[in-house]
C-alpha atoms as a PDB file:
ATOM      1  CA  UNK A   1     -21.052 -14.361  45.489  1.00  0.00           C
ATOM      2  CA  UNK A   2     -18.132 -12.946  47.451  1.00  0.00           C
ATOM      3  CA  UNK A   3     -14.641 -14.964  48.239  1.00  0.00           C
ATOM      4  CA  UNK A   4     -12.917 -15.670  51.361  1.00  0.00           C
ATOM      5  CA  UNK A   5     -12.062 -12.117  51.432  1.00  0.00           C
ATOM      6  CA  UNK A   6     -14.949  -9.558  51.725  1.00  0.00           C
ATOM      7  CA  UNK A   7     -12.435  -7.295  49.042  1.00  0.00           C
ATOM      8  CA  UNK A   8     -12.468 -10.325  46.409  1.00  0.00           C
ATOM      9  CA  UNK A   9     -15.967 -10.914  44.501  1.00  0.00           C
ATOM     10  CA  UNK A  10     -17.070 -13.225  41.824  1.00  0.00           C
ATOM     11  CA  UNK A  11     -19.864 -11.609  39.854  1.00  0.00           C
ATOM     12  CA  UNK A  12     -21.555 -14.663  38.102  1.00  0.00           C
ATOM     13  CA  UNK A  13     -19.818 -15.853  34.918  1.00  0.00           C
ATOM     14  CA  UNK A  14     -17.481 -12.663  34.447  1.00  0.00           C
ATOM     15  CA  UNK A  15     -15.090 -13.488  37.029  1.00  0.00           C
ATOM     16  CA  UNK A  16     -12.725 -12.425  40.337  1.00  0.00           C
ATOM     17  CA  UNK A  17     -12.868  -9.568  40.744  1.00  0.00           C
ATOM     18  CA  UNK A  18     -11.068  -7.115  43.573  1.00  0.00           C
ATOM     19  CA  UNK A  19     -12.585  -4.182  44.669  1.00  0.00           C
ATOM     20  CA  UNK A  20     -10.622  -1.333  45.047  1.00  0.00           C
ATOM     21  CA  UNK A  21     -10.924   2.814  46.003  1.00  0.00           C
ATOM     22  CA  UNK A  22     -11.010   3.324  42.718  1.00  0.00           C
ATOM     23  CA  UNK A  23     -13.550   0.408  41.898  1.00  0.00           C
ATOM     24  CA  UNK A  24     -13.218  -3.117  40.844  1.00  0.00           C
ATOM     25  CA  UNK A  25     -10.406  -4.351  39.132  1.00  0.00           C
ATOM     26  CA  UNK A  26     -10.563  -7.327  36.991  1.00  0.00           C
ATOM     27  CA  UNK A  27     -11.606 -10.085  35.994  1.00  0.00           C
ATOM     28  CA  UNK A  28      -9.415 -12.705  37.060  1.00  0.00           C
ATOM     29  CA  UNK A  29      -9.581 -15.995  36.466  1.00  0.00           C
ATOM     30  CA  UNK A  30      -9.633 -17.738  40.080  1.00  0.00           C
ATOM     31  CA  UNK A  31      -9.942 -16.523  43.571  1.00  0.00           C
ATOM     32  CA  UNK A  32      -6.065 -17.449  44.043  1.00  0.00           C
ATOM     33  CA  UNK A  33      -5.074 -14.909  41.311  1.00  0.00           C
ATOM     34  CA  UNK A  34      -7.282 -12.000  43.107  1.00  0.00           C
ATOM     35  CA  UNK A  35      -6.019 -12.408  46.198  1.00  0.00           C
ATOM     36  CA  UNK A  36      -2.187 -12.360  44.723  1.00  0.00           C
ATOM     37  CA  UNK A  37      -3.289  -9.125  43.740  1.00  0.00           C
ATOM     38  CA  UNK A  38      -5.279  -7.365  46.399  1.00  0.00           C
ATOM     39  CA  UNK A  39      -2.212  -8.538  48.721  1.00  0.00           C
ATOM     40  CA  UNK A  40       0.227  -6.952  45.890  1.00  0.00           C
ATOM     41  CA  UNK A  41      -1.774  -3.985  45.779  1.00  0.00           C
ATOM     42  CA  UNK A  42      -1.659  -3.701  50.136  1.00  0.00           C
ATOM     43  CA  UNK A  43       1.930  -4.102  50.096  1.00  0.00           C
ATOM     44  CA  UNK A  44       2.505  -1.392  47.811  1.00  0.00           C
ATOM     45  CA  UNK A  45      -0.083   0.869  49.435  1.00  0.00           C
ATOM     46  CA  UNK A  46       1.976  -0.117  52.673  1.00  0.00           C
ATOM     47  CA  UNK A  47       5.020   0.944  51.301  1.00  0.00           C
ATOM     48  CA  UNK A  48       3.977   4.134  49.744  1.00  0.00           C
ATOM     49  CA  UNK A  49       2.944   5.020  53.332  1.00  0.00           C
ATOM     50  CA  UNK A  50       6.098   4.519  55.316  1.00  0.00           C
ATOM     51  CA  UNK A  51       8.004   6.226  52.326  1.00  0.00           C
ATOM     52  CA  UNK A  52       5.708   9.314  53.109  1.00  0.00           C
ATOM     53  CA  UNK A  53       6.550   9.286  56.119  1.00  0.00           C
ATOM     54  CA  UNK A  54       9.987   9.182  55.844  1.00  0.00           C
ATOM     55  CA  UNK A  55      10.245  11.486  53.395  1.00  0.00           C
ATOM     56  CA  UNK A  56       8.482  14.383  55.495  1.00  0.00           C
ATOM     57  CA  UNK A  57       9.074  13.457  59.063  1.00  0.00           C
ATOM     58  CA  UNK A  58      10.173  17.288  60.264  1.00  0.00           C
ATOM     59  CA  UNK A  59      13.551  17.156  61.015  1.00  0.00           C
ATOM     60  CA  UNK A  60      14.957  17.430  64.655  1.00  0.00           C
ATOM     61  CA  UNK A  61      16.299  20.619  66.182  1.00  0.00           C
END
């Protein structure tokens, strides 16, 4: 059975869970609580990125 988003699963009695690159992470113990942290996890991965490319944008000559 999957949630509202296609990220955040519930896999019969176990759980939310949120699947990740790495795999699933979990269980949680609503849909609500997943999806506070799949969106935790996509602004971090956000940030991460535009720190990246801050930190080695080649410098103008």
């Amino acid at each position: 059975m999957t949630g509202k988003n296609s990220q955040i699963v519930k896999i019969n009695k176990n759980g939310w869970y949120v699947e990740t690159r790495t795999g699933f992470d979990g269980p949680f113990n609503s849909e609500k609580e997943a999806s506070i942290f799949l969106n935790l996890i996509k602004a971090s991965d956000a940030a991460r990125v535009e720190f990246a490319g801050l930190q080695f944008t080649p410098a103008a000559e």
